[in-house]
Protein backbone atom coordinates (compact mmCIF):
# COMPACT_ATOMS: atom_id res chain seq x y z
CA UNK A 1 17.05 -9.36 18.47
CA UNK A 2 17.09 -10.50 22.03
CA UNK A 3 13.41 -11.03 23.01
CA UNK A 4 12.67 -12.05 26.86
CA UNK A 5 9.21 -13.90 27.07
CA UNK A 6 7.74 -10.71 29.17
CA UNK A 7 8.57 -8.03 26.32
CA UNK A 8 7.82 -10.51 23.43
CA UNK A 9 4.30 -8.85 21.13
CA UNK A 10 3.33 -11.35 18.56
CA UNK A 11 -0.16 -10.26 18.12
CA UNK A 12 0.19 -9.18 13.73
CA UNK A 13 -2.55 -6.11 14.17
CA UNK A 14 -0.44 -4.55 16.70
CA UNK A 15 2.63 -5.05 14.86
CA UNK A 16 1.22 -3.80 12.02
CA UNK A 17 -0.26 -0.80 13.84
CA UNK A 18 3.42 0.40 14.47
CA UNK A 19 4.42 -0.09 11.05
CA UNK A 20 1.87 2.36 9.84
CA UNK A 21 2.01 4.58 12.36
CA UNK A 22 5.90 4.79 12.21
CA UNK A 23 6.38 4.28 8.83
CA UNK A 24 10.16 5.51 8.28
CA UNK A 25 12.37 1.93 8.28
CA UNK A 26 16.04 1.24 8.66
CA UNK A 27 16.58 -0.72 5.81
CA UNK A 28 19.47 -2.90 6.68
CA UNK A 29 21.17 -4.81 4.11
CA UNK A 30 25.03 -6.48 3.45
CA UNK A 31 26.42 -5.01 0.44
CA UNK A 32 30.10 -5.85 -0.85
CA UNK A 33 31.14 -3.15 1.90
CA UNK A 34 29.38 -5.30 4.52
CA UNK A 35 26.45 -4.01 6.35
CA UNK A 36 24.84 -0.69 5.07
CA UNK A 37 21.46 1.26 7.08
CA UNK A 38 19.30 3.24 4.82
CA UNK A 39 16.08 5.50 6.06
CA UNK A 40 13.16 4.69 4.43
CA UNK A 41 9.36 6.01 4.69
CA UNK A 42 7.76 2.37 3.64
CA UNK A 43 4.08 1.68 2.59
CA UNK A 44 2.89 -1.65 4.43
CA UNK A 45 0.20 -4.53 2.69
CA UNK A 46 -0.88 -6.32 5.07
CA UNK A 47 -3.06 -9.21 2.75
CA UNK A 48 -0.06 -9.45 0.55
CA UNK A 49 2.12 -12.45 1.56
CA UNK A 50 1.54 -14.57 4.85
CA UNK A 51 3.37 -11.38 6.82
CA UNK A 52 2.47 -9.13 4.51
CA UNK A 53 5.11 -7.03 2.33
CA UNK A 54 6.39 -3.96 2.66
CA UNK A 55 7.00 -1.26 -0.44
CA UNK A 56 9.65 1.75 -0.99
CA UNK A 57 11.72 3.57 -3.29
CA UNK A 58 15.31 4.83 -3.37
CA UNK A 59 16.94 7.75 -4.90
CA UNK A 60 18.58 5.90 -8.30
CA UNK A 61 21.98 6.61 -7.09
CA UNK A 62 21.85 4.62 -4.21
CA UNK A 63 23.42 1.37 -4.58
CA UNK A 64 21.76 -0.57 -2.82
CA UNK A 65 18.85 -1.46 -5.24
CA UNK A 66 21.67 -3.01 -7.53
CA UNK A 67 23.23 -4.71 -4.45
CA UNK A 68 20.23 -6.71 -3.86
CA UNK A 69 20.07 -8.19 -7.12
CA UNK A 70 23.05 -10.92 -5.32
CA UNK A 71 21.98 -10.17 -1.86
CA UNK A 72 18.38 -9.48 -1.34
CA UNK A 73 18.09 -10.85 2.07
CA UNK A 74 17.01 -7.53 4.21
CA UNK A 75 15.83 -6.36 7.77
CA UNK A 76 13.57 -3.57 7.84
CA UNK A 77 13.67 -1.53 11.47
CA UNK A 78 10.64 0.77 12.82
CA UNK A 79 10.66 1.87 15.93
CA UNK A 80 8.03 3.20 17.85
CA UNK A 81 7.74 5.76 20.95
CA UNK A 82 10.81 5.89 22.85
CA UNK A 83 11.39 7.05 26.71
CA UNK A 84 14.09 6.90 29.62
CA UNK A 85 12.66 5.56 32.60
CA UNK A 86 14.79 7.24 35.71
CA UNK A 87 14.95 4.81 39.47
CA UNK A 88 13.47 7.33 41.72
CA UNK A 89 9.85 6.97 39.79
CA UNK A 90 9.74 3.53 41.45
CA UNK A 91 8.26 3.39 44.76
CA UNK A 92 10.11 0.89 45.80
CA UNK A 93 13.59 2.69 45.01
CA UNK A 94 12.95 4.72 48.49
CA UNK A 95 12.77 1.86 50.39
CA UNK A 96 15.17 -0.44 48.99
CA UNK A 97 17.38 1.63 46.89
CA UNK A 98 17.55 -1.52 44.11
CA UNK A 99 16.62 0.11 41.26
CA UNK A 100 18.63 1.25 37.97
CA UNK A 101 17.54 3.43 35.06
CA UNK A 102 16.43 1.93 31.85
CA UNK A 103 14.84 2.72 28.27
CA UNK A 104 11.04 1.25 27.42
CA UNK A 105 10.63 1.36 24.02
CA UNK A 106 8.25 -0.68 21.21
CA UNK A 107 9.68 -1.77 18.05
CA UNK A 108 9.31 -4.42 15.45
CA UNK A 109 11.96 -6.10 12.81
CA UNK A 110 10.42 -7.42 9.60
CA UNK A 111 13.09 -9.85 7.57
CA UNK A 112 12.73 -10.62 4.12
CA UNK A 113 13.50 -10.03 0.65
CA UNK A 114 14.41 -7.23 -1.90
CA UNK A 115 12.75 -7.53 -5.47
CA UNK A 116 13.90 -4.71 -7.48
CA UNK A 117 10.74 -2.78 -9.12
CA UNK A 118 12.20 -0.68 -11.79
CA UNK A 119 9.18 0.50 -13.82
CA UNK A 120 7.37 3.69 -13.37
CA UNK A 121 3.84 2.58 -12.93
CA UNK A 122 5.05 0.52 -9.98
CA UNK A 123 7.15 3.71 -8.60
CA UNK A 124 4.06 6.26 -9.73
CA UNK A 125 1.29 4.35 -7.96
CA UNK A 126 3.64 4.04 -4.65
CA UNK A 127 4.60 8.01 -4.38
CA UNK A 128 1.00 8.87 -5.02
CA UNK A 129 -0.37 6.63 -2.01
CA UNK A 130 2.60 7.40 0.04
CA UNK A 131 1.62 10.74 -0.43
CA UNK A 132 -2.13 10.89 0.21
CA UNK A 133 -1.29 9.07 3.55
CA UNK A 134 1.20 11.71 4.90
CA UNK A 135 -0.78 14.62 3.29
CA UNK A 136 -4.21 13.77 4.97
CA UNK A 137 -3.47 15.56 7.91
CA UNK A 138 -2.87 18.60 6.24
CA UNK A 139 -5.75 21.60 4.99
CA UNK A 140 -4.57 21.48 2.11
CA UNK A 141 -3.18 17.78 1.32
CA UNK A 142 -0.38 18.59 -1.89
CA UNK A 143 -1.41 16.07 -4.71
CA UNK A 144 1.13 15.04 -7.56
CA UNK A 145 -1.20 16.75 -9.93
CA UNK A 146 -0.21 19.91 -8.16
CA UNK A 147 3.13 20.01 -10.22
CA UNK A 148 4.05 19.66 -13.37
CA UNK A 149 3.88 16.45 -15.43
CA UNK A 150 6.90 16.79 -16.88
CA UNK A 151 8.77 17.46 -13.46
CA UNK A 152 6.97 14.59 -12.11
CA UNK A 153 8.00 12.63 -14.69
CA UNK A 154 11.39 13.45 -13.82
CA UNK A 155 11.26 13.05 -10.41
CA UNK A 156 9.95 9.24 -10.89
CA UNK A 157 12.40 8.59 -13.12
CA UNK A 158 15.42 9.35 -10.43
CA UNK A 159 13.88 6.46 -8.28
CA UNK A 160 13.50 3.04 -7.85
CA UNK A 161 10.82 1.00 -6.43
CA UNK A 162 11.83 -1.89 -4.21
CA UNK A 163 9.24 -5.01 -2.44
CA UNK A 164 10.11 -6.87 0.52
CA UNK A 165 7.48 -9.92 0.78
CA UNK A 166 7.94 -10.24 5.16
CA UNK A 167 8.76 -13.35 5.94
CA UNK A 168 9.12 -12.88 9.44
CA UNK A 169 7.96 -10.01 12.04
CA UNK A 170 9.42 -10.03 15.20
CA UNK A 171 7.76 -7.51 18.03
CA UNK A 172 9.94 -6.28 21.50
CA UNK A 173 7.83 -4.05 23.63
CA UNK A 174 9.60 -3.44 26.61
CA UNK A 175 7.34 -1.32 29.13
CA UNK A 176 8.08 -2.85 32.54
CA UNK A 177 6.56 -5.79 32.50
CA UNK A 178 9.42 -7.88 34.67
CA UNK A 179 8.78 -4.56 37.37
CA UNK A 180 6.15 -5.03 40.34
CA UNK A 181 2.69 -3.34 39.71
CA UNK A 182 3.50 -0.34 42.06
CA UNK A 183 6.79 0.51 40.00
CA UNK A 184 5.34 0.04 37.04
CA UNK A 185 2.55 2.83 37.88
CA UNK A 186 4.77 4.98 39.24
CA UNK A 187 7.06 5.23 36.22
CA UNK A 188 4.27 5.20 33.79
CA UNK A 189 2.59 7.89 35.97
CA UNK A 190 5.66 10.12 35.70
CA UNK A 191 6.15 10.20 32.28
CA UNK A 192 2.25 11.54 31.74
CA UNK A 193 3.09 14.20 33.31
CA UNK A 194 5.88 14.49 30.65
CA UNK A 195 5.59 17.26 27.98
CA UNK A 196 6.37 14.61 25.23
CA UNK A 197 4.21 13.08 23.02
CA UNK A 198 6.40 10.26 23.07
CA UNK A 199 7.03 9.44 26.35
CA UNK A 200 3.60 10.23 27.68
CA UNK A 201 2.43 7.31 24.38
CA UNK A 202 5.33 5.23 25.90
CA UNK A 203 3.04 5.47 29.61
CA UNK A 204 -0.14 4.51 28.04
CA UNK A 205 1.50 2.02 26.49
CA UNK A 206 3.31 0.60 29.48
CA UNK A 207 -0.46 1.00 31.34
CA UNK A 208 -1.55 -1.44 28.44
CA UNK A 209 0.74 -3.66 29.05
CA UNK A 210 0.18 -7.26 30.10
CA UNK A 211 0.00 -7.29 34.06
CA UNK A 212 3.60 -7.03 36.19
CA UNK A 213 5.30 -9.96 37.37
CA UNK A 214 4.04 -9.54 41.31
């Protein structure tokens, strides 16, 4: 990924903040196909491994779990808020009319490798805190216990558990830092008054920021 100095976000807690707030990864791997994508809600441990390492499972039909037994090495993709910055929320468009439209976004790229975890306690453990975690904001969280052993039991067994220990987290936030103070404002202004969640996170985000390049 091509990181300029001014987007670059090394700091690990606010890497790891996105990971757990945006927890669905693009898993990509190179299979005897070549490269292959797959969409993954992933639990992150931070104190496990000097970048920490990163757990899933798979649907048993998916080959990719048997493709990383000869090709482990993997990138794993989360992407945070999103928006599309337009020219005219610059202040200095009007005057100068030197301004293009661009995309601010935050995301991080964890490499590392796949070891296969093919037992059920591994796979049990992982649904059931995968679960509380999405479930808490709910009335009524669903449990596992809330179905039938048996059809748990069968559910398990049609997965597979796969561990990426992260060698490597890379962070891009891009949120205007090469743009002048005033521009910067102005386009973060615009999109709070956005009816997105998403872009109007992307202009507290951008406010954040480290300072503009003046």
């Amino acid at each position: 990924m091509y990181v300029p100095a001014h987007f670059e976000e090394s700091r690990p807690e606010t890497l790891h903040r996105l990971i757990a707030d945006h927890p669905l990864g693009a898993l990509v791997t190179v299979g005897p196909n070549g490269l292959d994508a797959n969409h993954i809600p992933f639990e992150f441990d931070a104190d496990k491994g000097p970048h920490g390492t990163l757990r899933a499972h798979v649907a048993r039909a998916n080959p990719v779990w048997q493709e990383a037994a000869g090709r482990p090495d993997a990138l794993v993709i989360f992407q945070g808020p999103t928006a599309y910055i337009s020219p005219t929320w610059y202040p200095s468009k009007h005057e100068a009319h030197r301004q293009v439209p661009t995309y601010n976004y935050m995301v991080v790229h964890a490499h590392g490798r796949i070891a296969v975890r093919d037992d059920e306690a591994f796979v049990r453990g992982l649904v059931a805190r995968l679960t509380r975690k999405m479930e808490a904001g709910e009335p009524v969280p669903w449990k596992m216990g809330d179905a039938p052993a048996d059809f748990i039991s069968q559910m398990l067994g049609a997965i597979v558990g796969i561990e990426i220990e992260v060698t490597k987290l890379t962070g891009k936030w891009k949120l205007g830092q090469n743009k002048a103070s005033a521009d910067r404002r102005g386009a973060a202004d615009a999109l709070a008054e956005r009816d997105s969640d998403a872009q109007r996170a992307v202009s507290e985000a951008m406010l954040a920021a480290p300072p503009a390049m003046d």
